[in-house]
Protein backbone atom coordinates (compact mmCIF):
# COMPACT_ATOMS: atom_id res chain seq x y z
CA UNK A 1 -40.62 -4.96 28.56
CA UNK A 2 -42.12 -4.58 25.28
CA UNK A 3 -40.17 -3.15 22.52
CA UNK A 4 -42.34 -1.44 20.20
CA UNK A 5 -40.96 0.57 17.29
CA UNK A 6 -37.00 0.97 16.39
CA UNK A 7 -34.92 3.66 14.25
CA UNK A 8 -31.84 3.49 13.33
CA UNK A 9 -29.35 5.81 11.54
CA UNK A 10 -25.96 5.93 10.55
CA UNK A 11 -25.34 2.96 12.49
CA UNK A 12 -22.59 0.42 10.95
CA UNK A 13 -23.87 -0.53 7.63
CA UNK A 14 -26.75 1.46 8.14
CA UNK A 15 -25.87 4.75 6.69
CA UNK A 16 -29.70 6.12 5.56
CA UNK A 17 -32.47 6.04 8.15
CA UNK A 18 -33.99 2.24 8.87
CA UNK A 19 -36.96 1.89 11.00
CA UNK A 20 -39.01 -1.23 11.90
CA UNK A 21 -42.29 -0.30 13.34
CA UNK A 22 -45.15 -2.36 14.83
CA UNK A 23 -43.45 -4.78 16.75
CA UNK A 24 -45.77 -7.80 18.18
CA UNK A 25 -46.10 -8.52 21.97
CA UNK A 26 -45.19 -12.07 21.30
CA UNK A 27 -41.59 -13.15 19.66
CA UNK A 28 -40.31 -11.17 16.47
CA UNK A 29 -38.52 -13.17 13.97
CA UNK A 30 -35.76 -10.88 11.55
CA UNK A 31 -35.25 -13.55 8.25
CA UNK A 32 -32.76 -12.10 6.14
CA UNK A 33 -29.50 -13.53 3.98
CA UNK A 34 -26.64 -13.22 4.98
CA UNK A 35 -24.97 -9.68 5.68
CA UNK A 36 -28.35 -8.20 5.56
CA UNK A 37 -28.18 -6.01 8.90
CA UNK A 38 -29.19 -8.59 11.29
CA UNK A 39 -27.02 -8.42 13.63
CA UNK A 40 -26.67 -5.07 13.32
CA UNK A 41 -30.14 -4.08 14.72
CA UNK A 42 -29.80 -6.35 17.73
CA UNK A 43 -26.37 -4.91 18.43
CA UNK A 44 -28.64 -1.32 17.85
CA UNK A 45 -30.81 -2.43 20.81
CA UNK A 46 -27.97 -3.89 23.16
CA UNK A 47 -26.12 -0.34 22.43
CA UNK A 48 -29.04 1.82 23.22
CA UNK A 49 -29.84 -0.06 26.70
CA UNK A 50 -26.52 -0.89 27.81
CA UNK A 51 -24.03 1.55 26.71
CA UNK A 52 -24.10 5.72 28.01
CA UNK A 53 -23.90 7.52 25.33
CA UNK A 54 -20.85 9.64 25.86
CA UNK A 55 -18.96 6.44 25.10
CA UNK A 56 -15.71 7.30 23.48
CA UNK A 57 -15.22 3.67 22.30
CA UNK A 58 -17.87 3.15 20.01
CA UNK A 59 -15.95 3.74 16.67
CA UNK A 60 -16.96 0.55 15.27
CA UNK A 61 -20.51 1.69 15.25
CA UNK A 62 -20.17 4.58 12.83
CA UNK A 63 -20.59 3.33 9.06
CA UNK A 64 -17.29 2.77 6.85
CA UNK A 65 -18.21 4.99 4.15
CA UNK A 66 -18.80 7.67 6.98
CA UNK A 67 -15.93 8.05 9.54
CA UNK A 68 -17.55 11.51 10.98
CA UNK A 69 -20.86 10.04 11.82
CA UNK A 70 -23.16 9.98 14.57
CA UNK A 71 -24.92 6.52 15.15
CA UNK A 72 -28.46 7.14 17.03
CA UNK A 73 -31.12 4.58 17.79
CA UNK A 74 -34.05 5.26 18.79
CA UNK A 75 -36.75 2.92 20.89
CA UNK A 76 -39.90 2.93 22.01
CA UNK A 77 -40.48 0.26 24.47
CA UNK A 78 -43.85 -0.33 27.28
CA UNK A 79 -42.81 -1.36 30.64
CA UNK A 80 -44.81 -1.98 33.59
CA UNK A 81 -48.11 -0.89 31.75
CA UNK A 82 -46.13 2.62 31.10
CA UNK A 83 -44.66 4.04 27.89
CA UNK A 84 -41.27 4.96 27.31
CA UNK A 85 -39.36 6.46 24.26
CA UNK A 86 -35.39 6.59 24.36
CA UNK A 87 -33.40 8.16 22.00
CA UNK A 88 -29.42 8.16 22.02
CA UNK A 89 -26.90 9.20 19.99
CA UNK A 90 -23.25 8.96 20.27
CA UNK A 91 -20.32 9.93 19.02
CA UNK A 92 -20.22 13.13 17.43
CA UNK A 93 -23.61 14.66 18.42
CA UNK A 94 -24.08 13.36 21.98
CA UNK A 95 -27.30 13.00 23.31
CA UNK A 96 -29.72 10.88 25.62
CA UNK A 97 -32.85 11.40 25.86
CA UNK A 98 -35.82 9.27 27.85
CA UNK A 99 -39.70 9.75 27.44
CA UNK A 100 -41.55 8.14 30.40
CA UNK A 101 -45.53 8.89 29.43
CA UNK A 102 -45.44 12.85 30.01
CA UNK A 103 -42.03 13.03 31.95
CA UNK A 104 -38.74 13.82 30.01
CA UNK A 105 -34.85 13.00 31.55
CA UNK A 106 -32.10 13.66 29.77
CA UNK A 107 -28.13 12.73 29.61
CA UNK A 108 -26.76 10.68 32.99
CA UNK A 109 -30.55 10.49 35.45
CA UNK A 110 -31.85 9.10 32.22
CA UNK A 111 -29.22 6.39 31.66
CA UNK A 112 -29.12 5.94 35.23
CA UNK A 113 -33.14 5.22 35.67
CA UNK A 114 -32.59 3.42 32.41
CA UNK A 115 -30.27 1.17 34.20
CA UNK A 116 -32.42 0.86 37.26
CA UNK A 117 -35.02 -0.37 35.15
CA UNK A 118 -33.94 -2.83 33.31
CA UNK A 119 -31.16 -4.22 36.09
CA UNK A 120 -28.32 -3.44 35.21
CA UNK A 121 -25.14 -0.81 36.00
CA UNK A 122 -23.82 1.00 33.07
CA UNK A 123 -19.81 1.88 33.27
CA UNK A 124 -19.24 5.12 34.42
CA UNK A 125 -15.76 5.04 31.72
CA UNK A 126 -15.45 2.69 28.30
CA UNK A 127 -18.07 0.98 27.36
CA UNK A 128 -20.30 -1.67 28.72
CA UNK A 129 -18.24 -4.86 30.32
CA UNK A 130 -19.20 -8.29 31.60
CA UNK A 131 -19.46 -7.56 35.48
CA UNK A 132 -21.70 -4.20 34.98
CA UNK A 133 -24.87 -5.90 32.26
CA UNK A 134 -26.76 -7.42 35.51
CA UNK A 135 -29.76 -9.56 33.93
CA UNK A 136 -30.00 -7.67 31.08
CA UNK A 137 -26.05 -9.36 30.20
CA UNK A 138 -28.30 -12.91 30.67
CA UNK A 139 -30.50 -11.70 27.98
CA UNK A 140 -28.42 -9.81 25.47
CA UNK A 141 -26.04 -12.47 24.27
CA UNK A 142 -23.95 -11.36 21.68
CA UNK A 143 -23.22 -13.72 19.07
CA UNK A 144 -20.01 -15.68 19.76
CA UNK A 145 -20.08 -14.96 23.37
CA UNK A 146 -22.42 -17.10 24.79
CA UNK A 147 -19.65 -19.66 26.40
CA UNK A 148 -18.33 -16.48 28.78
CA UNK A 149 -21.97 -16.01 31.41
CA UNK A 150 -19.52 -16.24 34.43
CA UNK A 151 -19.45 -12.47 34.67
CA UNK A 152 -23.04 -11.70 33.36
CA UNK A 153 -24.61 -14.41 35.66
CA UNK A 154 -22.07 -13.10 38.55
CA UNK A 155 -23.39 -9.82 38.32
CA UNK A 156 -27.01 -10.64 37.94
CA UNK A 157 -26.53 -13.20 40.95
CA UNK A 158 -27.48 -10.53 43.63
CA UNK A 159 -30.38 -8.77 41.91
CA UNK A 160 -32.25 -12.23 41.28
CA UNK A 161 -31.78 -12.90 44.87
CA UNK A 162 -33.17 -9.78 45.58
CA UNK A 163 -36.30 -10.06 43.57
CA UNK A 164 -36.36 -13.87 44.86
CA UNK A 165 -35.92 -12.88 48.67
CA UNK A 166 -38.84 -10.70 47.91
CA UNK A 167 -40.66 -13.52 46.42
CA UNK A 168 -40.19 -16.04 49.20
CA UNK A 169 -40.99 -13.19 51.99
CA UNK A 170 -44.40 -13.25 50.97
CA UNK A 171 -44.66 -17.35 50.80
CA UNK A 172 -42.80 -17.40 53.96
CA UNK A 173 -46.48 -16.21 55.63
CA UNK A 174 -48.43 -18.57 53.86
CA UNK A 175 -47.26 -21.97 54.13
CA UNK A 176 -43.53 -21.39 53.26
CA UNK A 177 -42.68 -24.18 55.69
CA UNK A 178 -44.04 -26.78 53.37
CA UNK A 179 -42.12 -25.37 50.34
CA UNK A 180 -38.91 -25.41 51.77
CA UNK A 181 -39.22 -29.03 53.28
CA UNK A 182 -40.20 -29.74 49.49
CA UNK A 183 -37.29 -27.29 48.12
CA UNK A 184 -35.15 -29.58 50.19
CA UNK A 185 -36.02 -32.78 49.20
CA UNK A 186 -35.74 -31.80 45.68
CA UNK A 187 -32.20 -30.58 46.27
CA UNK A 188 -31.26 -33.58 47.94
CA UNK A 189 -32.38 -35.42 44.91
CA UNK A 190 -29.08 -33.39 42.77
CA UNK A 191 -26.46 -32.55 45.37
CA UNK A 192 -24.48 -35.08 48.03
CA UNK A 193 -25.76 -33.79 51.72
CA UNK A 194 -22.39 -33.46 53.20
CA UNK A 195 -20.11 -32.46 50.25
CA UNK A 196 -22.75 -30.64 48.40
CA UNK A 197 -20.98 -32.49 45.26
CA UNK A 198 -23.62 -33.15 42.15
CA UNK A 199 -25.67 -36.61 41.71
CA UNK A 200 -27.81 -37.89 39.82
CA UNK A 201 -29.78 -35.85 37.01
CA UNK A 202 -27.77 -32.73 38.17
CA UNK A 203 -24.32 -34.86 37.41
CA UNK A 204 -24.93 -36.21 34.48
CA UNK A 205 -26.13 -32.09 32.99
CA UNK A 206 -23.06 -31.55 34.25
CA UNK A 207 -21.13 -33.64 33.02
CA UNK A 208 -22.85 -33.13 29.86
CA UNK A 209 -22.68 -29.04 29.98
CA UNK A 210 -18.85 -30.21 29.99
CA UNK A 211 -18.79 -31.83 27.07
CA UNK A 212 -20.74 -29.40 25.71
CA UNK A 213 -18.30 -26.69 26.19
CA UNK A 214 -15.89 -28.95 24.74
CA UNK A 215 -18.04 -28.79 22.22
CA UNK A 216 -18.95 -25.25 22.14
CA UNK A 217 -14.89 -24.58 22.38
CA UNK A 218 -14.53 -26.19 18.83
CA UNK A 219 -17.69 -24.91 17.50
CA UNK A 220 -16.98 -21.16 18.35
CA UNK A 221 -13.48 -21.74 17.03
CA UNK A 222 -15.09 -22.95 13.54
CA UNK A 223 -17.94 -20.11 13.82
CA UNK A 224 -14.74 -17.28 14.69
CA UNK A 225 -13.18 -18.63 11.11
CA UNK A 226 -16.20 -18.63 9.81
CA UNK A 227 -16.82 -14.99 11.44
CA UNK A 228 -13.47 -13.93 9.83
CA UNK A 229 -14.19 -15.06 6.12
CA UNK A 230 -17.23 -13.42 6.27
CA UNK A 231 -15.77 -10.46 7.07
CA UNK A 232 -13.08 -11.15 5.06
CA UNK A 233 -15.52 -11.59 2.21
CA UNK A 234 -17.68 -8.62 3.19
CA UNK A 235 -14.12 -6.24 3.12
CA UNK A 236 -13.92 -7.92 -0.45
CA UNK A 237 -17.57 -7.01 -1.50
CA UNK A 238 -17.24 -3.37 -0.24
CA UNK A 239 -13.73 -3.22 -2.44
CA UNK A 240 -14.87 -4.67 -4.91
CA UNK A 241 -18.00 -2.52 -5.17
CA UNK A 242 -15.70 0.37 -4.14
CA UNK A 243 -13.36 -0.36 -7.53
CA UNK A 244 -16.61 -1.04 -9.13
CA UNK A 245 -17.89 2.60 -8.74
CA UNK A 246 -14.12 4.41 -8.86
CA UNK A 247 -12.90 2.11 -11.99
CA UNK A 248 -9.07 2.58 -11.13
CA UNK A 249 -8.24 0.08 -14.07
CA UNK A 250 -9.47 3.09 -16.47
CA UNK A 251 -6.92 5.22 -15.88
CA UNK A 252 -4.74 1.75 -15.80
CA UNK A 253 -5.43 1.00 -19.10
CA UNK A 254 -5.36 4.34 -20.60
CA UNK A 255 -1.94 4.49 -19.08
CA UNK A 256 -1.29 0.92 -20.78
CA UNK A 257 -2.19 2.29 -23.87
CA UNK A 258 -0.23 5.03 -24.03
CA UNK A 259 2.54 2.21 -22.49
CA UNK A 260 2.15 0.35 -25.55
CA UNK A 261 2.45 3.21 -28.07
CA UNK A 262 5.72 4.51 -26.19
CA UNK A 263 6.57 0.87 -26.19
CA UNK A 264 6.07 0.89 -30.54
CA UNK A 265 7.35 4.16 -30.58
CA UNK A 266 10.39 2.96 -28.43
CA UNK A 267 11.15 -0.31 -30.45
CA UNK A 268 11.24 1.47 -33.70
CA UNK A 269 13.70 4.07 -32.15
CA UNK A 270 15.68 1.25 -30.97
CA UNK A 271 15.53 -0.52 -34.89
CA UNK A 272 16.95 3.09 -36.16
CA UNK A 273 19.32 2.88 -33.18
CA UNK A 274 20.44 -0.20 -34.52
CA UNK A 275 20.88 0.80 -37.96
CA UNK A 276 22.66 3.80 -37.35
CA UNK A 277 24.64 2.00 -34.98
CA UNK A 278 25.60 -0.36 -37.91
CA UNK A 279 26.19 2.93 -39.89
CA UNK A 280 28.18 4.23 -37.82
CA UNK A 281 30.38 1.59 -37.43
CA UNK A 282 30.49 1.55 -41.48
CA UNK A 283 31.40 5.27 -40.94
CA UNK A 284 33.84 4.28 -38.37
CA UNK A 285 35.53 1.51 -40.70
CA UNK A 286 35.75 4.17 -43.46
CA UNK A 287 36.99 6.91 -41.24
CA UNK A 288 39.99 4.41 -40.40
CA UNK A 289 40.70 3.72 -43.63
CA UNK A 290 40.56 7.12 -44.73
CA UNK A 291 42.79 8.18 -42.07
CA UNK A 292 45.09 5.36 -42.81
CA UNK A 293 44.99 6.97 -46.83
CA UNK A 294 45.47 10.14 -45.41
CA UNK A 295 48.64 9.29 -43.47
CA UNK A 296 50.04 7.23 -46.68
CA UNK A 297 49.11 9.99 -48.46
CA UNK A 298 50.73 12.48 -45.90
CA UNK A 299 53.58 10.60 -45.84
CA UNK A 300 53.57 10.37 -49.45
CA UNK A 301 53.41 14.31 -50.23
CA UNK A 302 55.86 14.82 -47.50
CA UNK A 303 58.73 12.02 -49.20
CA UNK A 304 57.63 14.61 -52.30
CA UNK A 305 58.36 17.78 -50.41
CA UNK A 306 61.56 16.38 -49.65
CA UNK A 307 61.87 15.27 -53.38
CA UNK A 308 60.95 18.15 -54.55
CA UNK A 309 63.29 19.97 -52.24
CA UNK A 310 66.32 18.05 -53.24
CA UNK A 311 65.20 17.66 -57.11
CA UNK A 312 64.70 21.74 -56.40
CA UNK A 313 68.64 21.47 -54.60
CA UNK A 314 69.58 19.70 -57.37
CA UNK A 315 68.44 22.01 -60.07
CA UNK A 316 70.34 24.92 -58.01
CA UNK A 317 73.52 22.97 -58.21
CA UNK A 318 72.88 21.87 -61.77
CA UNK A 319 72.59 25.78 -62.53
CA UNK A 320 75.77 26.64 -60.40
CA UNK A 321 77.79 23.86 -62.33
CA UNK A 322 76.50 24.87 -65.48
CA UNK A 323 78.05 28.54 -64.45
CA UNK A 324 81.21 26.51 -62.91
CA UNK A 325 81.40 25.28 -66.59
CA UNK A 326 80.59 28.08 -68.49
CA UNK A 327 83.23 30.21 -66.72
CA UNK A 328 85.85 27.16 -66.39
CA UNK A 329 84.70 26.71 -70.00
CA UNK A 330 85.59 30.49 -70.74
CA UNK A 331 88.74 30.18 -68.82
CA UNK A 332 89.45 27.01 -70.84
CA UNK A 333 89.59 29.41 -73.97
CA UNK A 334 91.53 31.76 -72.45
CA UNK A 335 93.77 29.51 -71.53
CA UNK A 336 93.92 28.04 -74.68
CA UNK A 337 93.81 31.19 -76.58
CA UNK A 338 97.00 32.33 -74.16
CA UNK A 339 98.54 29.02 -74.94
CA UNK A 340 97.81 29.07 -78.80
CA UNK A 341 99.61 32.51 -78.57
CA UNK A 342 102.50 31.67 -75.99
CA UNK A 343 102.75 28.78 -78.58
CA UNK A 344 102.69 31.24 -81.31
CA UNK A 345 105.40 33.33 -79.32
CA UNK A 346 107.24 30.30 -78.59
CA UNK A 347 107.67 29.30 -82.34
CA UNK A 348 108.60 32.92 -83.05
CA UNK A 349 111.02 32.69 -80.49
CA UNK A 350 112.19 29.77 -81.57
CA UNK A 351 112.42 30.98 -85.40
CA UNK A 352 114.31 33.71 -83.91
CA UNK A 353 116.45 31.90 -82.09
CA UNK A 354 117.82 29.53 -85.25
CA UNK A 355 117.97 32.24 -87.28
CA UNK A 356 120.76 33.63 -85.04
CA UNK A 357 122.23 30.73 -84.49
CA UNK A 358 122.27 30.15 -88.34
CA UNK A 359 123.34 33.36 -88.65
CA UNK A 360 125.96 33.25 -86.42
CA UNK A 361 127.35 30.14 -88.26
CA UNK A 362 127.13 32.31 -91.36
CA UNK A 363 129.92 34.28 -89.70
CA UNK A 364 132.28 32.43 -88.27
């Protein structure tokens, strides 16, 4: 197979149309920083080969600035001496469609030749797993994943010994006698004869594929925390250039603006509270004292009420004596008028009185 022109679109961080055109025959090399797409258009390929495109669990695929996206790849590819062009898209606008030369499939019989062409058995549900890739899982190794081939090489197992059944049929008729007598003595050269156990060249890859994967163990652990702060550094790129382009701290420092003048505004209100606070405590010294005056003073006027009313008593029972005394005083004259002329009487009387007696003595 020859790949031989690629477009993708909305596909992860692809969001505008990307296509690479004019592919060689021989190896293509993609140099690029970090971040750049790379792995993006190899997982473009993998998804257009390997996965049907009614897939419901491709959300990962559609760009993050775009969660109602379609991803679609398109590929032109020669196999066999024969052109195809495949174009997919998935998601929201579902569609397959395969060009072979002047023939055209569409939807599940072109997946399905698809998968019979390239060796493989796409999942009928989900997307594509492990024990369904065939020799195409042998070939598309996703980064990170290259210490799980059990399933991949499981499945593949049978079609290689298809193709190499095939093979040896047609060395079996010419000499194939010869080769497996030679096959033989080569394998006797790696594995025990009884116990089929490993020996030699064969046991020492072994034993170094084991320390390998010991290896590869630590490695993929340091290239997972590496995977993780990069994509803990891209999430910080895209918020950062997300903040960059919204400017949130504008409105955040408008509203600290306004903060601080409310804050000015607030602190003088709280001086004036202060002061009139301190004034009205004043206030509420004088008020006390006042009051305190006022209930002297209260208490004063009413000790001159009472004053008054008894100086006021007093002046009525001066004026009743005074008319006590005037009348006692006019009865005193009376009196002394009726005793000046009882006196008066009296001495008459009396005058009277000797003159008979002195005239009585005249006579006897």
């Amino acid at each position: 197979m020859k790949i031989t022109r690629l477009r993708i679109e909305n596909f992860k961080r692809f969001r505008a149309p990307v296509e690479i055109d004019g592919l060689s025959a021989g190896l293509n090399l993609f140099a690029a920083p970090n971040e750049s797409g790379k792995s993006t258009i190899a997982t473009a390929i993998r998804t257009a080969f390997l996965e049907r495109h009614k897939t419901g669990t491709l959300d990962t695929l559609r760009p993050w600035s775009d969660p109602g996206a379609s991803p679609s790849v398109d590929v032109d590819f020669e196999f066999g001496g024969t052109s195809y062009a495949l174009a997919k898209s998935f998601l929201g606008r579902k569609r397959c469609d395969l060009r072979i030369g002047r023939k055209q499939m569409d939807g599940a019989e072109a997946e399905d030749h698809l998968a019979e062409l390239v060796g493989c058995a796409m999942s009928d549900r989900g997307g594509a797993r492990p024990d369904t890739l065939g020799i195409p899982g042998l070939l598309w190794i996703e980064q990170g994943t290259s210490q799980h081939l059990e399933l991949p090489l499981e499945n593949a197992r049978d079609r290689i010994d298809s193709v190499l059944r095939q093979q040896m049929s047609g060395i079996a008729t010419t000499g194939g006698d010869s080769l497996m007598e030679r096959l033989e003595e080569e394998r006797d050269e790696i594995l025990t004869a009884k116990s089929n156990r490993p020996k030699g060249v064969y046991d020492a890859a072994v034993r170094s594929l084991e320390d390998l994967r010991t290896r590869e163990g630590e490695l993929s652990a340091k290239v997972q925390a590496y995977r993780e702060k990069v994509d803990r550094l891209d999430k910080l790129t895209r918020d950062a250039t997300r903040l960059e382009r919204e400017k949130p701290w504008d409105a955040l420092l408008a509203k600290k603006t306004q903060t601080e003048a409310r804050l000015v505004l607030a602190r003088q209100l709280e001086t004036r509270r202060d002061a009139e606070a301190t004034r009205m405590k004043s206030a509420a010294d004088q008020v006390r004292i006042l009051t305190e005056q006022i209930g002297a003073y209260d208490r004063e006027e009413a000790e001159a009420w009472q004053r008054r009313a008894e100086h006021q008593n007093a002046q009525e029972a001066a004026i009743a004596a005074r008319a006590t005394v005037a009348r006692l005083e006019g009865a005193s004259k009376q009196a002394q008028a009726s005793a000046d002329a009882a006196r008066a009487t009296l001495i008459r009387a009396r005058a009277a009185a000797e003159r008979r007696r002195i005239e009585g003595t005249s006579r006897a």
